[in-house]
N, C-alpha and C. Protein backbone atom coordinates (compact mmCIF):
# COMPACT_ATOMS: atom_id res chain seq x y z
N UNK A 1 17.50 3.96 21.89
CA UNK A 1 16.96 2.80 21.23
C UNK A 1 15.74 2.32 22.01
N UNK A 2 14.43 2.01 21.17
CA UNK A 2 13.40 1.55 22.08
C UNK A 2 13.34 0.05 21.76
N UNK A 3 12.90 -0.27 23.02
CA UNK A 3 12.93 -1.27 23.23
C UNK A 3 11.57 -2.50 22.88
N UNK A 4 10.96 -1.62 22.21
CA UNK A 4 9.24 -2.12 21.59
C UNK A 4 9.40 -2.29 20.31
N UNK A 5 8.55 -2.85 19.89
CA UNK A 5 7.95 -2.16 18.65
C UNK A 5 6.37 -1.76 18.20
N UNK A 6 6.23 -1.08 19.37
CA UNK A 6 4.92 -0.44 19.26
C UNK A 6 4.89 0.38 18.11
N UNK A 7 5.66 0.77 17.50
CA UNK A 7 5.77 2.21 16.41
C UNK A 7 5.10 0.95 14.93
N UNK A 8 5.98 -0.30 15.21
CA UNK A 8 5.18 -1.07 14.14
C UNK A 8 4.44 -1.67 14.26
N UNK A 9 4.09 -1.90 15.21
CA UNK A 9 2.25 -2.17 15.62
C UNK A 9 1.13 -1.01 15.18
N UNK A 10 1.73 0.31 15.78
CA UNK A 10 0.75 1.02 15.33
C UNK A 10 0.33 1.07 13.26
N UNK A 11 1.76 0.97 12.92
CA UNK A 11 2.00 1.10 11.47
C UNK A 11 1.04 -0.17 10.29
N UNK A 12 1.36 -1.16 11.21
CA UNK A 12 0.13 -1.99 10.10
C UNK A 12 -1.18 -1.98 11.27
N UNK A 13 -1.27 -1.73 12.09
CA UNK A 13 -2.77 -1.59 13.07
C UNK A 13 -3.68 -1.72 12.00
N UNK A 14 -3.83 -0.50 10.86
CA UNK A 14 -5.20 -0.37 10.01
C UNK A 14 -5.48 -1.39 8.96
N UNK A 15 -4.17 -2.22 8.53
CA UNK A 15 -3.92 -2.79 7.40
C UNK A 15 -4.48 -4.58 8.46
N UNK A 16 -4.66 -4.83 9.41
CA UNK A 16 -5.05 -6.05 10.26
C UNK A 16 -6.53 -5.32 10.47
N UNK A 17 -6.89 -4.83 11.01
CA UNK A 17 -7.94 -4.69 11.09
C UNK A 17 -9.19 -4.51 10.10
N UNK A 18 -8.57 -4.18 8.51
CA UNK A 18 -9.19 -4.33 7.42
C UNK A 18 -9.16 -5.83 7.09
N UNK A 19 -7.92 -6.40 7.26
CA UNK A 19 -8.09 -7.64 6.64
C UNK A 19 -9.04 -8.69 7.98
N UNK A 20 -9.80 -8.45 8.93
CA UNK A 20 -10.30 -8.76 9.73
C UNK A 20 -11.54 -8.40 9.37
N UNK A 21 -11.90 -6.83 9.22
CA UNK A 21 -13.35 -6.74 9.26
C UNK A 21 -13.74 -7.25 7.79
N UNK A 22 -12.93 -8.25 6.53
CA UNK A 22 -13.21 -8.16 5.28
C UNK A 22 -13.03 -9.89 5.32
N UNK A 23 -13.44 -10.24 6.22
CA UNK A 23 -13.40 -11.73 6.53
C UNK A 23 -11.94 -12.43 6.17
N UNK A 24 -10.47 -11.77 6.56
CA UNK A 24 -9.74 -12.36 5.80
C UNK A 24 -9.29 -12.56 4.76
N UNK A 25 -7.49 -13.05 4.32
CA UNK A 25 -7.67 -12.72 2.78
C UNK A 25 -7.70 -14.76 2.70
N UNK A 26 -8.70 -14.53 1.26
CA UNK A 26 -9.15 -15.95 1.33
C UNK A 26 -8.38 -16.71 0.15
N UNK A 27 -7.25 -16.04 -0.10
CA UNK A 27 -6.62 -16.79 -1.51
C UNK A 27 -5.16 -16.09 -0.94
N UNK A 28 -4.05 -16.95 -1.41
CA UNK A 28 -2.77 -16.38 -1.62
C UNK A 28 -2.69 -15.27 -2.58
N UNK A 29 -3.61 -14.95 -3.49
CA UNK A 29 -3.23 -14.06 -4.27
C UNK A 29 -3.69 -12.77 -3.68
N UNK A 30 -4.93 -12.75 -3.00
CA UNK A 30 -5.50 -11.64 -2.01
C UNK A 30 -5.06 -11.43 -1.17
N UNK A 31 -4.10 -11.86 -0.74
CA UNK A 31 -3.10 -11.93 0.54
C UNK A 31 -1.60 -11.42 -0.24
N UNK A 32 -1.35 -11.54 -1.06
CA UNK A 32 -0.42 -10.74 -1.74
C UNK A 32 -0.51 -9.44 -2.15
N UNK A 33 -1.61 -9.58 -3.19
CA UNK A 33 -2.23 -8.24 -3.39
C UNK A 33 -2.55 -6.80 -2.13
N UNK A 34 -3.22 -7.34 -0.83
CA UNK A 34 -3.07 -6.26 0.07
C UNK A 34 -1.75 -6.16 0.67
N UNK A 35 -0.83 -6.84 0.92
CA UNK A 35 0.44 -6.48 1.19
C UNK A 35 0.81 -5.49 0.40
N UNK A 36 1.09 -5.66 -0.80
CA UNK A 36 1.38 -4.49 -1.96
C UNK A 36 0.53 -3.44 -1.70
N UNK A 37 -0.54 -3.58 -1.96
CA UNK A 37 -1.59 -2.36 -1.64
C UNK A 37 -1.10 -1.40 -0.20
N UNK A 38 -1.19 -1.96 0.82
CA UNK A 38 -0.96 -1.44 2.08
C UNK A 38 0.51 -1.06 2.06
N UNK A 39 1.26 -1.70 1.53
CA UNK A 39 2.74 -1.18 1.41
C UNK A 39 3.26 0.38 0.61
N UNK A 40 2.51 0.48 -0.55
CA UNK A 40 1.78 1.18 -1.18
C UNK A 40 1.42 2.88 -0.59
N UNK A 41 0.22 1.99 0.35
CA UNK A 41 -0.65 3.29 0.99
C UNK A 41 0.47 3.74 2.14
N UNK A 42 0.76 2.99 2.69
CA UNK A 42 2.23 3.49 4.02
C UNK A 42 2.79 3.84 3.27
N UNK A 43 3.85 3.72 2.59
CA UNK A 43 4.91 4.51 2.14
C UNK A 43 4.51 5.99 1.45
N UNK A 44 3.77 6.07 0.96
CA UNK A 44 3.20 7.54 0.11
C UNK A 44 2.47 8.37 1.65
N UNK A 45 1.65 7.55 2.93
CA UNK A 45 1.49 7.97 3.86
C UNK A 45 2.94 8.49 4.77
N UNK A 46 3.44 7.74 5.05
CA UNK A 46 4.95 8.44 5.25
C UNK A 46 6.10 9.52 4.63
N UNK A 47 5.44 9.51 3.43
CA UNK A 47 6.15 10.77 2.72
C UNK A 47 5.50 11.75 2.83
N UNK A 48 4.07 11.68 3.37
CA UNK A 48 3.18 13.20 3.75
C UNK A 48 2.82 13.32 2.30
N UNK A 49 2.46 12.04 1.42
CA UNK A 49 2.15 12.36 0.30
C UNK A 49 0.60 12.23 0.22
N UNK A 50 -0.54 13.17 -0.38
CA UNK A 50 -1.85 13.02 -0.34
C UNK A 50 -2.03 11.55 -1.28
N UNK A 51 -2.34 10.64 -0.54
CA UNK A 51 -2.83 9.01 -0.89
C UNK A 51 -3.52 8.90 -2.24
N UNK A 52 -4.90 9.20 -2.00
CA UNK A 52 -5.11 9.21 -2.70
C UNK A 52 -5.48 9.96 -3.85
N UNK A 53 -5.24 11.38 -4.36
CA UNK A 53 -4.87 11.68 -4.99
C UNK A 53 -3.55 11.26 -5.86
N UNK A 54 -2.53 10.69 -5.49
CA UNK A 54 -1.77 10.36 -5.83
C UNK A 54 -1.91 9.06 -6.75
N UNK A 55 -3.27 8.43 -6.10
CA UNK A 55 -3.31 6.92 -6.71
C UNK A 55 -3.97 7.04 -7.93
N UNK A 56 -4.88 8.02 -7.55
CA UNK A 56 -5.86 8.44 -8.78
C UNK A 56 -4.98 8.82 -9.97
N UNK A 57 -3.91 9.77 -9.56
CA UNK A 57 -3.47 10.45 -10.74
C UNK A 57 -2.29 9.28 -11.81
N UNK A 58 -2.05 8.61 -10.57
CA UNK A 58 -1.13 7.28 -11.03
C UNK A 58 -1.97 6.40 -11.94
N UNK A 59 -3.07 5.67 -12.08
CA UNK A 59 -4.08 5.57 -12.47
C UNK A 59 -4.62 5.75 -14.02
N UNK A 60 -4.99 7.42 -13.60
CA UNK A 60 -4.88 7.77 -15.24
C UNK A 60 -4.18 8.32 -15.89
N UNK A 61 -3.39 7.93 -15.16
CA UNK A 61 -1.57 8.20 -16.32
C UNK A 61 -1.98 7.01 -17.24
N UNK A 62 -2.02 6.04 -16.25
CA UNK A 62 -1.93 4.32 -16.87
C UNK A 62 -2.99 4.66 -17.91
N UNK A 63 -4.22 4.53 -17.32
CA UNK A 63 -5.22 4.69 -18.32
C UNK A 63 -4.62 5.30 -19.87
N UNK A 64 -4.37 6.28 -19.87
CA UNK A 64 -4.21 7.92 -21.27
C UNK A 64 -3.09 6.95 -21.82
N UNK A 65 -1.82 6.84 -20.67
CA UNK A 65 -0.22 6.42 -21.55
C UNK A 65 -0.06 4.85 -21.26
N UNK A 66 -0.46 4.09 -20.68
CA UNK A 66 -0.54 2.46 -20.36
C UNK A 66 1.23 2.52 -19.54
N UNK A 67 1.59 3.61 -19.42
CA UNK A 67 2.80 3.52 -18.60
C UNK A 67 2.28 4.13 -17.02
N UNK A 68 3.37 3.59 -16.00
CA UNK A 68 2.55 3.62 -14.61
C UNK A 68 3.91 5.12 -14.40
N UNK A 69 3.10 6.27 -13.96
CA UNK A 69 3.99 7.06 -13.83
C UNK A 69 3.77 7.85 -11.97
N UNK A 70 4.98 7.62 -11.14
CA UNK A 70 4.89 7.91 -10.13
C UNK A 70 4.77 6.99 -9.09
N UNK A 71 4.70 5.96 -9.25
CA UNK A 71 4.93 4.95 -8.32
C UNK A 71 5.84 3.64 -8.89
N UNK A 72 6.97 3.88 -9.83
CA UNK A 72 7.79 3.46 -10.25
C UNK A 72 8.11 2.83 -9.32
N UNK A 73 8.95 3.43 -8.05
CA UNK A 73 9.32 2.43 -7.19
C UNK A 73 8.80 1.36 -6.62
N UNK A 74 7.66 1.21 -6.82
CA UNK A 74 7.07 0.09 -6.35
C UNK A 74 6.64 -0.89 -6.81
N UNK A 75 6.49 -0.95 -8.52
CA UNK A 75 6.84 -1.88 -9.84
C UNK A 75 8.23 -2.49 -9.50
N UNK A 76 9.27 -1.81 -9.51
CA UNK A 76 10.24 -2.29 -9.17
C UNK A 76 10.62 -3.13 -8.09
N UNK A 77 9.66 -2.80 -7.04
CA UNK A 77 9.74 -3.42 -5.77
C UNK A 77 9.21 -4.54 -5.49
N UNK A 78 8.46 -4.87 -6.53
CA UNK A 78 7.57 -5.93 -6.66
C UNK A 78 7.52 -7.01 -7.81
N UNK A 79 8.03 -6.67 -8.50
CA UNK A 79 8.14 -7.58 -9.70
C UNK A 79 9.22 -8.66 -9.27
């Protein structure tokens, strides 16, 4: 058992430092929105899943069928 949590420091590291170099999120809703987003990009990053390809293709699923196909779990996770 470690006794840090450096492993989750490193894990949002990129997701603070964006919301830093982007002056902050300046609304509760932009501050919601990148949580989801970054929650999003980690988890598909942790599955060794290619990001964004994945987002793209999620995307224009929506676009063609207006249904979100492949990131189901995270509609769910969020609603």
């Amino acid at each position: 058992m470690l006794f840090e949590n450096n492993h989750a420091e490193r894990t949002i590291h990129s997701a603070v430092v964006m919301r830093k170099n982007s002056d902050c999120n300046r609304s509760f809703d932009g501050a919601k929105t990148q949580a989801i987003l970054m929650s999003v990009f980690q988890t598909l990053k942790q599955r060794n899943a290619n990001v964004t390809k994945t987002i793209v293709h999620a995307l224009h699923q929506f676009l063609t069928t207006k249904k979100i196909v492949g990131l189901e779990i995270f509609i769910r996770k969020f609603e």
